[in-house]
PDBML (XML) file of the C-alpha atoms, coordinates in Angstrom:
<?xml version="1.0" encoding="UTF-8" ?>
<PDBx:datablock datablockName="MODEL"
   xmlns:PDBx="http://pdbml.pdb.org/schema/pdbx-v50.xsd"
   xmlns:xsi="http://www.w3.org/2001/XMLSchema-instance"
   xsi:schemaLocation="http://pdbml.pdb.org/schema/pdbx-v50.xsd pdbx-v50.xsd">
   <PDBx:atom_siteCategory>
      <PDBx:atom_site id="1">
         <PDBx:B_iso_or_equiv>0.00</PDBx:B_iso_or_equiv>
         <PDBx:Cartn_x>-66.751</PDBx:Cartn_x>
         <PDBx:Cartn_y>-73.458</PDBx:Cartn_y>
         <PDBx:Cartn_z>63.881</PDBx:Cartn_z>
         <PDBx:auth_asym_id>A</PDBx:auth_asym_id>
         <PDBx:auth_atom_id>CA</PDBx:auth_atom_id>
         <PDBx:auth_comp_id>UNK</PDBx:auth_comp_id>
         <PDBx:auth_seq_id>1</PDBx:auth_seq_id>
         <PDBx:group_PDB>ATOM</PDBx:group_PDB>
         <PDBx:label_alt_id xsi:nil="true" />
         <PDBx:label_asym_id>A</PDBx:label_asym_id>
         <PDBx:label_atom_id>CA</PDBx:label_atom_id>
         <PDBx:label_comp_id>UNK</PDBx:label_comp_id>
         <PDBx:label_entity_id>1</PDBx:label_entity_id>
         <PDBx:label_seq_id>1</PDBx:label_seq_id>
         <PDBx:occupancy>1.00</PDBx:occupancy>
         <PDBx:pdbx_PDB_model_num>1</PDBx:pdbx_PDB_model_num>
         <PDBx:type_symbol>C</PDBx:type_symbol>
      </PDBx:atom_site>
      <PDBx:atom_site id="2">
         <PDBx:B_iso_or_equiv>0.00</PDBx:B_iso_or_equiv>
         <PDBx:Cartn_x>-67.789</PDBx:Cartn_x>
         <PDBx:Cartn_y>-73.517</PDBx:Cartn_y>
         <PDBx:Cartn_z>67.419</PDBx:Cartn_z>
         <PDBx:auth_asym_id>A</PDBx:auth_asym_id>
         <PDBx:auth_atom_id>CA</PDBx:auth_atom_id>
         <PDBx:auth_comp_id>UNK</PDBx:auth_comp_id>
         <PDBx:auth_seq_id>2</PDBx:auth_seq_id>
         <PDBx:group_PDB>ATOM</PDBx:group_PDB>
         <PDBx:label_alt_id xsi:nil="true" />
         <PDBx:label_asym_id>A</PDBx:label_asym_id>
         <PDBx:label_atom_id>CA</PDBx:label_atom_id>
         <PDBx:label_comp_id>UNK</PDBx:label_comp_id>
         <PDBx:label_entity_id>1</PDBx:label_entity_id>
         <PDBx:label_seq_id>2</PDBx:label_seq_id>
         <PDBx:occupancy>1.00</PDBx:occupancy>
         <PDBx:pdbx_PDB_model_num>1</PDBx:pdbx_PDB_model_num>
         <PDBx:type_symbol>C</PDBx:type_symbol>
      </PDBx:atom_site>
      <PDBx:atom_site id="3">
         <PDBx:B_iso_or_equiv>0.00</PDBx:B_iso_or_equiv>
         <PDBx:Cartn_x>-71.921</PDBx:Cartn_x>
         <PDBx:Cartn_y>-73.328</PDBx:Cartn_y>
         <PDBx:Cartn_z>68.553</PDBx:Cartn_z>
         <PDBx:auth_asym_id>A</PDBx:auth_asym_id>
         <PDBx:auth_atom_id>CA</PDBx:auth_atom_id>
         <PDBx:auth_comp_id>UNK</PDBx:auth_comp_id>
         <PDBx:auth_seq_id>3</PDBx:auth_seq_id>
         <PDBx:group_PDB>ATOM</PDBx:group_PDB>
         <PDBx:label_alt_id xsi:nil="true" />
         <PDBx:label_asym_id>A</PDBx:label_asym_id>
         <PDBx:label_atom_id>CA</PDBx:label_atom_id>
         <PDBx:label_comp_id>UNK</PDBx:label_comp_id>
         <PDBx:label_entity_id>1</PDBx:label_entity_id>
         <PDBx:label_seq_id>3</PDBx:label_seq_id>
         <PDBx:occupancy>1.00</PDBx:occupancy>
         <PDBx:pdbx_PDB_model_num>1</PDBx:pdbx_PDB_model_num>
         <PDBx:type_symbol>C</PDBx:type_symbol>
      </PDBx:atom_site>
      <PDBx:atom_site id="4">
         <PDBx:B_iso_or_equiv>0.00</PDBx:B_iso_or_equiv>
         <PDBx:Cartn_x>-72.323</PDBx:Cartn_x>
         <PDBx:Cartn_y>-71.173</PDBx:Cartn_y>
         <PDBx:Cartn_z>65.411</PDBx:Cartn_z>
         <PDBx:auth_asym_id>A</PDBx:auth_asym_id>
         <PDBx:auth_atom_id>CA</PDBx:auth_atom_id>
         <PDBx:auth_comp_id>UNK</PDBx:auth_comp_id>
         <PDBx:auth_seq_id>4</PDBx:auth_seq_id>
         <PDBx:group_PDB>ATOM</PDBx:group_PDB>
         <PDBx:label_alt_id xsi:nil="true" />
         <PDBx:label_asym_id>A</PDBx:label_asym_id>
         <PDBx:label_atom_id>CA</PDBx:label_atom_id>
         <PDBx:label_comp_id>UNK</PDBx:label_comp_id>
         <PDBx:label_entity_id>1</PDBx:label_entity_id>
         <PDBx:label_seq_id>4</PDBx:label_seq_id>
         <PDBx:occupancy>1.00</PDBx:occupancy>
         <PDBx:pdbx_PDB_model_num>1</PDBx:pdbx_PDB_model_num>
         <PDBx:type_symbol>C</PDBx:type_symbol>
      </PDBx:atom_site>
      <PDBx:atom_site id="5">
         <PDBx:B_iso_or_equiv>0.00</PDBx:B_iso_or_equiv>
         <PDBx:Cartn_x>-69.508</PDBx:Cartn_x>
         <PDBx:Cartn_y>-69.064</PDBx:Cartn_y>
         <PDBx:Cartn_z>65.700</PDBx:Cartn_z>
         <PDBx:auth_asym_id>A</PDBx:auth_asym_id>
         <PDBx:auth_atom_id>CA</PDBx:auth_atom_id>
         <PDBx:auth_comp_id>UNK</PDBx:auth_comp_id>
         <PDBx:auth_seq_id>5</PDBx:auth_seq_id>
         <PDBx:group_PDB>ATOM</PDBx:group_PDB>
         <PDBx:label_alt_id xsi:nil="true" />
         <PDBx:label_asym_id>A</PDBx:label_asym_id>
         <PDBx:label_atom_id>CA</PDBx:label_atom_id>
         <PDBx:label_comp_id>UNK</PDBx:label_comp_id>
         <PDBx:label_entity_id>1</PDBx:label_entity_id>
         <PDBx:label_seq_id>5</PDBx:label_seq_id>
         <PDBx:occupancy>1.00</PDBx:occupancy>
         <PDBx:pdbx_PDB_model_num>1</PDBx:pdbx_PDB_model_num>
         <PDBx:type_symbol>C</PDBx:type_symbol>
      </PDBx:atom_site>
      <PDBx:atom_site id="6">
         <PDBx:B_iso_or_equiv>0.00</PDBx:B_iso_or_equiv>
         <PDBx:Cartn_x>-66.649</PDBx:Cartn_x>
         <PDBx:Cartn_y>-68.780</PDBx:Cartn_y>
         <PDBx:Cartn_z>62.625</PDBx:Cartn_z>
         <PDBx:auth_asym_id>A</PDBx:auth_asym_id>
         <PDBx:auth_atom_id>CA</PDBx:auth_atom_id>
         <PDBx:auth_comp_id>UNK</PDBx:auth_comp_id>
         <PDBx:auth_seq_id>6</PDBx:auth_seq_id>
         <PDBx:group_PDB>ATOM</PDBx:group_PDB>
         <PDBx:label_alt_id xsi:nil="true" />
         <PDBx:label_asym_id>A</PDBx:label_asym_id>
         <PDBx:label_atom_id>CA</PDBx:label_atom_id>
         <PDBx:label_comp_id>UNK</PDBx:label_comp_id>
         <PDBx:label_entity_id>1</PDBx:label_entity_id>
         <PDBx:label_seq_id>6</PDBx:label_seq_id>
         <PDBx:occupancy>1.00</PDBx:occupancy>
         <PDBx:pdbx_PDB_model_num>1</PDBx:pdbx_PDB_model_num>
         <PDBx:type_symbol>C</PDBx:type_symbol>
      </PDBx:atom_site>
      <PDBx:atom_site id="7">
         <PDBx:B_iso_or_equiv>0.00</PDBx:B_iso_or_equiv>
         <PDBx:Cartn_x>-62.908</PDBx:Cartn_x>
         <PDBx:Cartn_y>-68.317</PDBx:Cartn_y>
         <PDBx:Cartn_z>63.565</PDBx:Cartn_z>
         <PDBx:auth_asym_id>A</PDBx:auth_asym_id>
         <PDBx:auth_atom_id>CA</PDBx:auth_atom_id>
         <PDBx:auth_comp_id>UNK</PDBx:auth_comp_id>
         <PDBx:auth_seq_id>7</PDBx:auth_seq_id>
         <PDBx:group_PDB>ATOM</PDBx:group_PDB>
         <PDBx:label_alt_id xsi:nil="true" />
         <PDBx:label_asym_id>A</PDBx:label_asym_id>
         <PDBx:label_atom_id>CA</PDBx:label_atom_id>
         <PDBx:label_comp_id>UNK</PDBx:label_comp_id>
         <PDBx:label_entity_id>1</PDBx:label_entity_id>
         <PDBx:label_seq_id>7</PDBx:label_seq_id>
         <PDBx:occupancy>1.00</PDBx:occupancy>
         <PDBx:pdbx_PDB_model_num>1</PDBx:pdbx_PDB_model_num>
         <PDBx:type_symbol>C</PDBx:type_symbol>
      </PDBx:atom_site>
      <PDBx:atom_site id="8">
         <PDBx:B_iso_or_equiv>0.00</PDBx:B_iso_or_equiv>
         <PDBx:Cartn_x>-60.557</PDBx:Cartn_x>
         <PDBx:Cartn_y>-68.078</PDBx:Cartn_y>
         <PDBx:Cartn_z>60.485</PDBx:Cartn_z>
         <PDBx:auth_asym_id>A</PDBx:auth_asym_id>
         <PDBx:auth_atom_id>CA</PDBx:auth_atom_id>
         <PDBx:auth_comp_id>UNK</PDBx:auth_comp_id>
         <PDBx:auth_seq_id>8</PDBx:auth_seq_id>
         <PDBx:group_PDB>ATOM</PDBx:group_PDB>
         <PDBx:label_alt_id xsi:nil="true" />
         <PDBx:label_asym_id>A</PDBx:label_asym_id>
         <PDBx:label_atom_id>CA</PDBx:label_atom_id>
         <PDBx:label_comp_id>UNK</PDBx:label_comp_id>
         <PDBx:label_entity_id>1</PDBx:label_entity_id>
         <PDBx:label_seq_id>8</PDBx:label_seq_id>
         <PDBx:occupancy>1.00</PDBx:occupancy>
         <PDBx:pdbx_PDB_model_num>1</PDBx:pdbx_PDB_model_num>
         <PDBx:type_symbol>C</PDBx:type_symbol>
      </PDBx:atom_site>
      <PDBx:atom_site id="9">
         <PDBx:B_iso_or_equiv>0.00</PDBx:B_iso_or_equiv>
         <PDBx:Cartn_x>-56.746</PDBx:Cartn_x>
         <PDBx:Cartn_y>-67.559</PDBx:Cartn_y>
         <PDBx:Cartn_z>60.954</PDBx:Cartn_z>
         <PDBx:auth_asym_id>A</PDBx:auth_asym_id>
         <PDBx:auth_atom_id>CA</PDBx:auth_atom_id>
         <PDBx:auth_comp_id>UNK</PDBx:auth_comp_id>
         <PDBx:auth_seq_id>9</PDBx:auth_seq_id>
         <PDBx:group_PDB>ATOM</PDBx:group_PDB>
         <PDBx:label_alt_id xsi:nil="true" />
         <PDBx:label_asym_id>A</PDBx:label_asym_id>
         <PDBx:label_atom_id>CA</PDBx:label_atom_id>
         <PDBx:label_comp_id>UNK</PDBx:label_comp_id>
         <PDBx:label_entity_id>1</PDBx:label_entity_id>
         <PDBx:label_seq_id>9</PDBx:label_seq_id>
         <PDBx:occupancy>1.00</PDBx:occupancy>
         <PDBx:pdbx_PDB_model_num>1</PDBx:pdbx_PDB_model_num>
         <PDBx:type_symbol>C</PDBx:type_symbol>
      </PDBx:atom_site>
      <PDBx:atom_site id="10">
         <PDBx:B_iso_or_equiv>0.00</PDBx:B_iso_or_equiv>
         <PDBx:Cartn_x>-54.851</PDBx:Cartn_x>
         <PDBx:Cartn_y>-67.159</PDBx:Cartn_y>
         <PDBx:Cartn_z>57.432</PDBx:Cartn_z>
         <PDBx:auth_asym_id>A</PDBx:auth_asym_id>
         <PDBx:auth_atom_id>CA</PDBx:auth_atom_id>
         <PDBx:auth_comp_id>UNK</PDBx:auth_comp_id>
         <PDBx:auth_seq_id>10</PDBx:auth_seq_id>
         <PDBx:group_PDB>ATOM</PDBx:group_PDB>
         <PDBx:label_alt_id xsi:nil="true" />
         <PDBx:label_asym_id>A</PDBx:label_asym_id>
         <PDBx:label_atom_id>CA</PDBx:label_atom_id>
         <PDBx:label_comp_id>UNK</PDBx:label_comp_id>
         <PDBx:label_entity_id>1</PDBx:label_entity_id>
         <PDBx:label_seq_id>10</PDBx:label_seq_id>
         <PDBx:occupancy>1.00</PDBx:occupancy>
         <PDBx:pdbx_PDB_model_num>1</PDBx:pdbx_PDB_model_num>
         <PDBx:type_symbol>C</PDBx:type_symbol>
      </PDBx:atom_site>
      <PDBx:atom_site id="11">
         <PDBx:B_iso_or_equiv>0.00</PDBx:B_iso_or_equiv>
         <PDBx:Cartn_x>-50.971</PDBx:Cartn_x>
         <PDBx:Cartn_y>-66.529</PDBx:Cartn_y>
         <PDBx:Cartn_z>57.013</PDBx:Cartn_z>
         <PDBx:auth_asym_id>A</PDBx:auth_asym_id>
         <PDBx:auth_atom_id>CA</PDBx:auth_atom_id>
         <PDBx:auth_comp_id>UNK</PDBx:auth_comp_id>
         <PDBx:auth_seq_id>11</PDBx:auth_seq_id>
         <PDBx:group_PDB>ATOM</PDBx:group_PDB>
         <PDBx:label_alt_id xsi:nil="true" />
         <PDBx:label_asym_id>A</PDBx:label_asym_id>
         <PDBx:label_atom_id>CA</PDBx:label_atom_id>
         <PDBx:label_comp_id>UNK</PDBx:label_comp_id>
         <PDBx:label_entity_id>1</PDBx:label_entity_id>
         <PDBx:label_seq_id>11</PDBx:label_seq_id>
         <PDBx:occupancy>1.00</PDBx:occupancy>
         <PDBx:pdbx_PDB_model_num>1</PDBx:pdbx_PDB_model_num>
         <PDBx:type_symbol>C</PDBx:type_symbol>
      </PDBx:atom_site>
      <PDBx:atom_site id="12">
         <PDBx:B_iso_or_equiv>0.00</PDBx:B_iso_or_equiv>
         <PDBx:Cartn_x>-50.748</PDBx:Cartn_x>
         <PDBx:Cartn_y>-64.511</PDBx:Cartn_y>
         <PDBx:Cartn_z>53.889</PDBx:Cartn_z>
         <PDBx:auth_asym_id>A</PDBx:auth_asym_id>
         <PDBx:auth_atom_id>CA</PDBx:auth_atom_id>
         <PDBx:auth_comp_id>UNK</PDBx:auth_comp_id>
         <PDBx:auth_seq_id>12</PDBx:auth_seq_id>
         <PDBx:group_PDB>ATOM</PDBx:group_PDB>
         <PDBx:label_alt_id xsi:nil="true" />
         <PDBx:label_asym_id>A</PDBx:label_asym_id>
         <PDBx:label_atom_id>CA</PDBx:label_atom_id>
         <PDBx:label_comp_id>UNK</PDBx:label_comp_id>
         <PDBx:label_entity_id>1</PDBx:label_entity_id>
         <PDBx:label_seq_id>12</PDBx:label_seq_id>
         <PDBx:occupancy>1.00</PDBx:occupancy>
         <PDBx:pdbx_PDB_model_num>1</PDBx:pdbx_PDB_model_num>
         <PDBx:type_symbol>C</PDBx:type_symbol>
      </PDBx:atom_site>
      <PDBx:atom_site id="13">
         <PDBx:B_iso_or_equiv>0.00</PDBx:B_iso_or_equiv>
         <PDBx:Cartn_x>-47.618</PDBx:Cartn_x>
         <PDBx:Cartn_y>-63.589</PDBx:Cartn_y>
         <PDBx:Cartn_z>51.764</PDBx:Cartn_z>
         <PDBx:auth_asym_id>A</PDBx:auth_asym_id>
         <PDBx:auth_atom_id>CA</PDBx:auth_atom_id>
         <PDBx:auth_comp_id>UNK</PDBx:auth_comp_id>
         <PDBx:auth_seq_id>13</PDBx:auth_seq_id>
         <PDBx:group_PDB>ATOM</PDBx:group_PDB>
         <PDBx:label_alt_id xsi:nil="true" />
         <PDBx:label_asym_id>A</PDBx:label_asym_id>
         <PDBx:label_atom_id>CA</PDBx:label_atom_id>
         <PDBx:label_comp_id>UNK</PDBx:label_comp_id>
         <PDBx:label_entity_id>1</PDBx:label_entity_id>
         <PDBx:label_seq_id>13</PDBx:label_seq_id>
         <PDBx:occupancy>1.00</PDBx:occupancy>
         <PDBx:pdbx_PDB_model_num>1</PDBx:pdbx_PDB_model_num>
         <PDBx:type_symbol>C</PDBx:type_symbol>
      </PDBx:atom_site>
      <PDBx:atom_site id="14">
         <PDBx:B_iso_or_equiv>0.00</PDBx:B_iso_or_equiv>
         <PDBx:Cartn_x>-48.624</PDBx:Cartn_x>
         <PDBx:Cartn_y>-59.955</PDBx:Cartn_y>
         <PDBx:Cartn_z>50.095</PDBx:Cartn_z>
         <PDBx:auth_asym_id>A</PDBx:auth_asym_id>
         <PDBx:auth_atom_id>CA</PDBx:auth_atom_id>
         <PDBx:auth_comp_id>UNK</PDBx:auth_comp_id>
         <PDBx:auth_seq_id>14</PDBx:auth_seq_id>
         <PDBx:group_PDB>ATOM</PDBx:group_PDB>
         <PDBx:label_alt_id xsi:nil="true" />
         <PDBx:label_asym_id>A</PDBx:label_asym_id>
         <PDBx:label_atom_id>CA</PDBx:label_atom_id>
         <PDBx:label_comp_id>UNK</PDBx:label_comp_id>
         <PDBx:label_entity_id>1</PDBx:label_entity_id>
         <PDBx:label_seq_id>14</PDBx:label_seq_id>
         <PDBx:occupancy>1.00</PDBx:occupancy>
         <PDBx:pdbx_PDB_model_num>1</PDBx:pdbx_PDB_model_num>
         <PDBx:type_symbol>C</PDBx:type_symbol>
      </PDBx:atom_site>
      <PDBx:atom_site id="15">
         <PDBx:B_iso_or_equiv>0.00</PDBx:B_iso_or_equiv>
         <PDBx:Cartn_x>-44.782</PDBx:Cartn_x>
         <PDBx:Cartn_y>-59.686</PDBx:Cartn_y>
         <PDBx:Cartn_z>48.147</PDBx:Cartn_z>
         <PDBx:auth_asym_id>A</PDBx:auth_asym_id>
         <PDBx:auth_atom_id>CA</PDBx:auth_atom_id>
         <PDBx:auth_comp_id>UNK</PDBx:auth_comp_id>
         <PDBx:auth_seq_id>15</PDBx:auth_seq_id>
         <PDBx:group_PDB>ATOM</PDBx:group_PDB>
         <PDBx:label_alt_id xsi:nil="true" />
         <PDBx:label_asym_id>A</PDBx:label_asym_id>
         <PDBx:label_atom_id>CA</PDBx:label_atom_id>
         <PDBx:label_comp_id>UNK</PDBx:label_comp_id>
         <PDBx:label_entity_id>1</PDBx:label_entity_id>
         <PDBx:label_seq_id>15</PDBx:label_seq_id>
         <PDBx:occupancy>1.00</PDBx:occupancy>
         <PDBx:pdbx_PDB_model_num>1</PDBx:pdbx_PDB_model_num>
         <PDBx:type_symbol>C</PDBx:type_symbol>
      </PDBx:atom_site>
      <PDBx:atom_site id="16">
         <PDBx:B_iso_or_equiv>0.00</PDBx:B_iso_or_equiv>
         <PDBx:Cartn_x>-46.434</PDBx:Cartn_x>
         <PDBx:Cartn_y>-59.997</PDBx:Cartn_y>
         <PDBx:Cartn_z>45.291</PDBx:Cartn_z>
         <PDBx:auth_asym_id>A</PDBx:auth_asym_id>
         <PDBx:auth_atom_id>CA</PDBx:auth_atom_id>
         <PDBx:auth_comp_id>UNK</PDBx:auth_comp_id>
         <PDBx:auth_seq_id>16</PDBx:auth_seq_id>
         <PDBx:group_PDB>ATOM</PDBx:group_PDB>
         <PDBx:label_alt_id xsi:nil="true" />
         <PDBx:label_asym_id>A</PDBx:label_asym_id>
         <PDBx:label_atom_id>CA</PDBx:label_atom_id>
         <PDBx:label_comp_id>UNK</PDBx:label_comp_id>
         <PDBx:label_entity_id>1</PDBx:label_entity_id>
         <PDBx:label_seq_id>16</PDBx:label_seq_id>
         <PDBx:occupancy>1.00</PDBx:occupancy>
         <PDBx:pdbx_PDB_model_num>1</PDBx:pdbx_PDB_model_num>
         <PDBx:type_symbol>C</PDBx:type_symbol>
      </PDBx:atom_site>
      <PDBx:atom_site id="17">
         <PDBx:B_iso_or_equiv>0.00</PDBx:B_iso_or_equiv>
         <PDBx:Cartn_x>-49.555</PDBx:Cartn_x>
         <PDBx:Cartn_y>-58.164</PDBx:Cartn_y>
         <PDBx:Cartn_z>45.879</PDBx:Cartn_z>
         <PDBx:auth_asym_id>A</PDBx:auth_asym_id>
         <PDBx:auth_atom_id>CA</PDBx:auth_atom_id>
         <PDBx:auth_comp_id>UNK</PDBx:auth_comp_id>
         <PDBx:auth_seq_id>17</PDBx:auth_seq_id>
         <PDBx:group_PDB>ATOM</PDBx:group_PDB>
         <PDBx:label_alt_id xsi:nil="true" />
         <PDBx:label_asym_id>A</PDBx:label_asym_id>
         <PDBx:label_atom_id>CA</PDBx:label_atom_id>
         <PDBx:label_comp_id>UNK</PDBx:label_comp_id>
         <PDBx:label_entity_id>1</PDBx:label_entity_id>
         <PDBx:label_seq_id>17</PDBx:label_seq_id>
         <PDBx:occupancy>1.00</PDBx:occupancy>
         <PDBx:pdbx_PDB_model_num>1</PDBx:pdbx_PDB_model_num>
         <PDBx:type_symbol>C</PDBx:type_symbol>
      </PDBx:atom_site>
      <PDBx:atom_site id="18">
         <PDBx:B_iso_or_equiv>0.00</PDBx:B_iso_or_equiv>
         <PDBx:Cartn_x>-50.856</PDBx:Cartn_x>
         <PDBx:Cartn_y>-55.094</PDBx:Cartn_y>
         <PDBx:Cartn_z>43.602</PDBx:Cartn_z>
         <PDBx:auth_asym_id>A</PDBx:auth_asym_id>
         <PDBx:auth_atom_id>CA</PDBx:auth_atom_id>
         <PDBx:auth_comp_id>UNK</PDBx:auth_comp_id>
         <PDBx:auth_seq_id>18</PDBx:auth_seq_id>
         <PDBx:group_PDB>ATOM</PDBx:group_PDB>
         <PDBx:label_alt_id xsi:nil="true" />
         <PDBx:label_asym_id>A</PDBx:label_asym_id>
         <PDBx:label_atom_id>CA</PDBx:label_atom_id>
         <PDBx:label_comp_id>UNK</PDBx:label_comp_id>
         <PDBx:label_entity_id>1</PDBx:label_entity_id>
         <PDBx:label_seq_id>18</PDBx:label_seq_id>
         <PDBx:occupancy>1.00</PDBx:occupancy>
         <PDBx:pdbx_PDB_model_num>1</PDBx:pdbx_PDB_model_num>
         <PDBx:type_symbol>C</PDBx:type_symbol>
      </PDBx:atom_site>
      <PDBx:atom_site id="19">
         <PDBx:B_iso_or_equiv>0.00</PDBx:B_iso_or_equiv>
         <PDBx:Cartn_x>-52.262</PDBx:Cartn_x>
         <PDBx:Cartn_y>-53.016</PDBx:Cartn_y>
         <PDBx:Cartn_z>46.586</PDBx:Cartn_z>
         <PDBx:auth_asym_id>A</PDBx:auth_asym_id>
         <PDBx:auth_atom_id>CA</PDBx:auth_atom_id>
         <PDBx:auth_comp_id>UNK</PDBx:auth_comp_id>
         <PDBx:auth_seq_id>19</PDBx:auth_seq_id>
         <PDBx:group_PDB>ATOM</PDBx:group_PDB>
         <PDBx:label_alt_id xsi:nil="true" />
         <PDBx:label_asym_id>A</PDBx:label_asym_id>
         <PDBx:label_atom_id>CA</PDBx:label_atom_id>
         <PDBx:label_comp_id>UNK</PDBx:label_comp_id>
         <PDBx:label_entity_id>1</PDBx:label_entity_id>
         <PDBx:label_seq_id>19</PDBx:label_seq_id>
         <PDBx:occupancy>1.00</PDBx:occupancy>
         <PDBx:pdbx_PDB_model_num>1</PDBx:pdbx_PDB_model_num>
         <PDBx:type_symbol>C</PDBx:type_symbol>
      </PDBx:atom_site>
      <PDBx:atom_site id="20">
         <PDBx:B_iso_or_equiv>0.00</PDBx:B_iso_or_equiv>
         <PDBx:Cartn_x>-50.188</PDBx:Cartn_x>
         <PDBx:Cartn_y>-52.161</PDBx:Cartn_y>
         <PDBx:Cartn_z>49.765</PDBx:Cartn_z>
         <PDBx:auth_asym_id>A</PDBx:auth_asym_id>
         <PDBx:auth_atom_id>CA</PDBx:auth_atom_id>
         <PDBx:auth_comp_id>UNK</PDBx:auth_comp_id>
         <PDBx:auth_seq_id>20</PDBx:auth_seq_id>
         <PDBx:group_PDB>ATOM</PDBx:group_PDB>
         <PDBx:label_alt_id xsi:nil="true" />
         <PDBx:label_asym_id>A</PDBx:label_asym_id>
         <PDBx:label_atom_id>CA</PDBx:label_atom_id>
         <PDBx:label_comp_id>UNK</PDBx:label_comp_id>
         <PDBx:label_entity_id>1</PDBx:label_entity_id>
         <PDBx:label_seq_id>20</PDBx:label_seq_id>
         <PDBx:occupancy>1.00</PDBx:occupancy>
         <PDBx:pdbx_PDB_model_num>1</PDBx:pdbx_PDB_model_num>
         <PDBx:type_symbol>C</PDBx:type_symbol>
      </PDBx:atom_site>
      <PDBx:atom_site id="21">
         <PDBx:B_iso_or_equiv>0.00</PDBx:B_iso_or_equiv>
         <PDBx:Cartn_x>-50.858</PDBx:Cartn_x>
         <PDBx:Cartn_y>-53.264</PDBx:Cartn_y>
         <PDBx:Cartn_z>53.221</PDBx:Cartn_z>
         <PDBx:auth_asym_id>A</PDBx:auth_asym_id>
         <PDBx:auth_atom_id>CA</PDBx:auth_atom_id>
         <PDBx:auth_comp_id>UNK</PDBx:auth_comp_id>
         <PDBx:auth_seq_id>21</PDBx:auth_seq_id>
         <PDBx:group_PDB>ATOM</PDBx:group_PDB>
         <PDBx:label_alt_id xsi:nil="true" />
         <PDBx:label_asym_id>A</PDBx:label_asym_id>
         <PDBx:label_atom_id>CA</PDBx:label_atom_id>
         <PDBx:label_comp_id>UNK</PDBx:label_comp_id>
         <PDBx:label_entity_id>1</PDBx:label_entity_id>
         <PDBx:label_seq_id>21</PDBx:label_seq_id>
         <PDBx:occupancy>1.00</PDBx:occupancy>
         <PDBx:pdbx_PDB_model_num>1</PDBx:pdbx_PDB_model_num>
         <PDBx:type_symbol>C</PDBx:type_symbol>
      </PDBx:atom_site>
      <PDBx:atom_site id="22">
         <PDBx:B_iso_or_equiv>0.00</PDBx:B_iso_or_equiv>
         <PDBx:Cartn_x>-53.425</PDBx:Cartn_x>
         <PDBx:Cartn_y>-50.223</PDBx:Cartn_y>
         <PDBx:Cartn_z>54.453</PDBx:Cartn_z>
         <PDBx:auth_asym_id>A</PDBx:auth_asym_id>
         <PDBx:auth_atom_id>CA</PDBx:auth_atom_id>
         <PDBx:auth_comp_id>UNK</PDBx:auth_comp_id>
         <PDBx:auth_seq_id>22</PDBx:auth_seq_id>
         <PDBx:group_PDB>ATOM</PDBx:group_PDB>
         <PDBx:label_alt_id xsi:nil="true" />
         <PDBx:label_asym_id>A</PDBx:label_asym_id>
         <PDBx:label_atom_id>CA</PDBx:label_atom_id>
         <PDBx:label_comp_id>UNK</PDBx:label_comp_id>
         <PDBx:label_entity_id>1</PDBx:label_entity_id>
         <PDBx:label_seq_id>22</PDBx:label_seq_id>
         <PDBx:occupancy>1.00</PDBx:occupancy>
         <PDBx:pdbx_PDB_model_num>1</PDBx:pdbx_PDB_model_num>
         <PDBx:type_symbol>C</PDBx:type_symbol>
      </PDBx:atom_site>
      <PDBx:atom_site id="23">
         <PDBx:B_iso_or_equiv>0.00</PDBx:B_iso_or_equiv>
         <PDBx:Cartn_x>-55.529</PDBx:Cartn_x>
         <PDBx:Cartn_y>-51.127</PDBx:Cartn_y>
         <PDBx:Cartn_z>51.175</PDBx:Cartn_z>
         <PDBx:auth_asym_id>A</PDBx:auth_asym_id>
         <PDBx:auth_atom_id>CA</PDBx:auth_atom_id>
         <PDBx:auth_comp_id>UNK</PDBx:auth_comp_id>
         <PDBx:auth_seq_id>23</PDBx:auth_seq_id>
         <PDBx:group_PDB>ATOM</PDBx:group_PDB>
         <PDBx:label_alt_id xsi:nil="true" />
         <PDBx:label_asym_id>A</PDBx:label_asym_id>
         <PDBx:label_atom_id>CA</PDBx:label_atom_id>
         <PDBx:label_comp_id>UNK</PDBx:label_comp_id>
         <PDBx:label_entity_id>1</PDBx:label_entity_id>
         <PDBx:label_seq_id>23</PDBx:label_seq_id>
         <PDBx:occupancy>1.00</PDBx:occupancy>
         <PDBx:pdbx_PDB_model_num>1</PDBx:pdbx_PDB_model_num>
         <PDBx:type_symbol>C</PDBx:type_symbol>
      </PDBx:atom_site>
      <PDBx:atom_site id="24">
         <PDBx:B_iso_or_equiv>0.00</PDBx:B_iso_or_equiv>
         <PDBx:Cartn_x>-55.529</PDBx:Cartn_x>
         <PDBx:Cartn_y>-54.557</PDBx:Cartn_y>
         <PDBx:Cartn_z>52.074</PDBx:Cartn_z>
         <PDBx:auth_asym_id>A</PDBx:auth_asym_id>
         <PDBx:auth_atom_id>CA</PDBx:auth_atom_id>
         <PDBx:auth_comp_id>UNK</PDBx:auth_comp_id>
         <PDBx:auth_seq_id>24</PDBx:auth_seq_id>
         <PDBx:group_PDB>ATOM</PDBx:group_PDB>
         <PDBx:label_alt_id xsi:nil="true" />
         <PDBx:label_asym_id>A</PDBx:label_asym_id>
         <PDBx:label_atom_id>CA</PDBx:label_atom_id>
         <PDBx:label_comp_id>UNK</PDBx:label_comp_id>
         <PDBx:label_entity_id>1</PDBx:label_entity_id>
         <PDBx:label_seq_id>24</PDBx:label_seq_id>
         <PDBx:occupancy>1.00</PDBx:occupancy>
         <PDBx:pdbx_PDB_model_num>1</PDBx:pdbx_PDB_model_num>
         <PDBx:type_symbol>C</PDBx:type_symbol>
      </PDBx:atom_site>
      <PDBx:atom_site id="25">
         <PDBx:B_iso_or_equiv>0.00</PDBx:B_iso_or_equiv>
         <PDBx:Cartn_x>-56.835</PDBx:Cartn_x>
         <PDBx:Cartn_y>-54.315</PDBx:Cartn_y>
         <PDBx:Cartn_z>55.610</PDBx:Cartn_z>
         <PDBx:auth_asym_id>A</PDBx:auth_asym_id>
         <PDBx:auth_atom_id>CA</PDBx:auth_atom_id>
         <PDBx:auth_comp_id>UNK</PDBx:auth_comp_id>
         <PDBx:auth_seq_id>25</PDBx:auth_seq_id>
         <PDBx:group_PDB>ATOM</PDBx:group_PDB>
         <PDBx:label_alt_id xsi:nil="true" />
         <PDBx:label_asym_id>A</PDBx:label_asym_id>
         <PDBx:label_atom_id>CA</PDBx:label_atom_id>
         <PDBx:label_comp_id>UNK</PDBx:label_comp_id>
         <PDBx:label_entity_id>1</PDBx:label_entity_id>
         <PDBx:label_seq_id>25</PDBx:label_seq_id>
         <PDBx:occupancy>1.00</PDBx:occupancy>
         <PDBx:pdbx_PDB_model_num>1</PDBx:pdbx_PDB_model_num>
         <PDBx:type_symbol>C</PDBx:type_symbol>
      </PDBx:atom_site>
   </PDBx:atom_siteCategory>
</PDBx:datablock>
């Protein structure tokens, strides 16, 4: 957190997810 502002970055594995990419995002 910077003055107020969030930034997030997350690496993610989705192999074992039950919705595809495009559903995701």
């Amino acid at each position: 957190i910077v003055q107020d502002y969030f930034n997030m970055m997350m690496v993610v594995d989705a192999s074992g997810s039950d919705v595809d990419f495009d559903a995701l995002s």
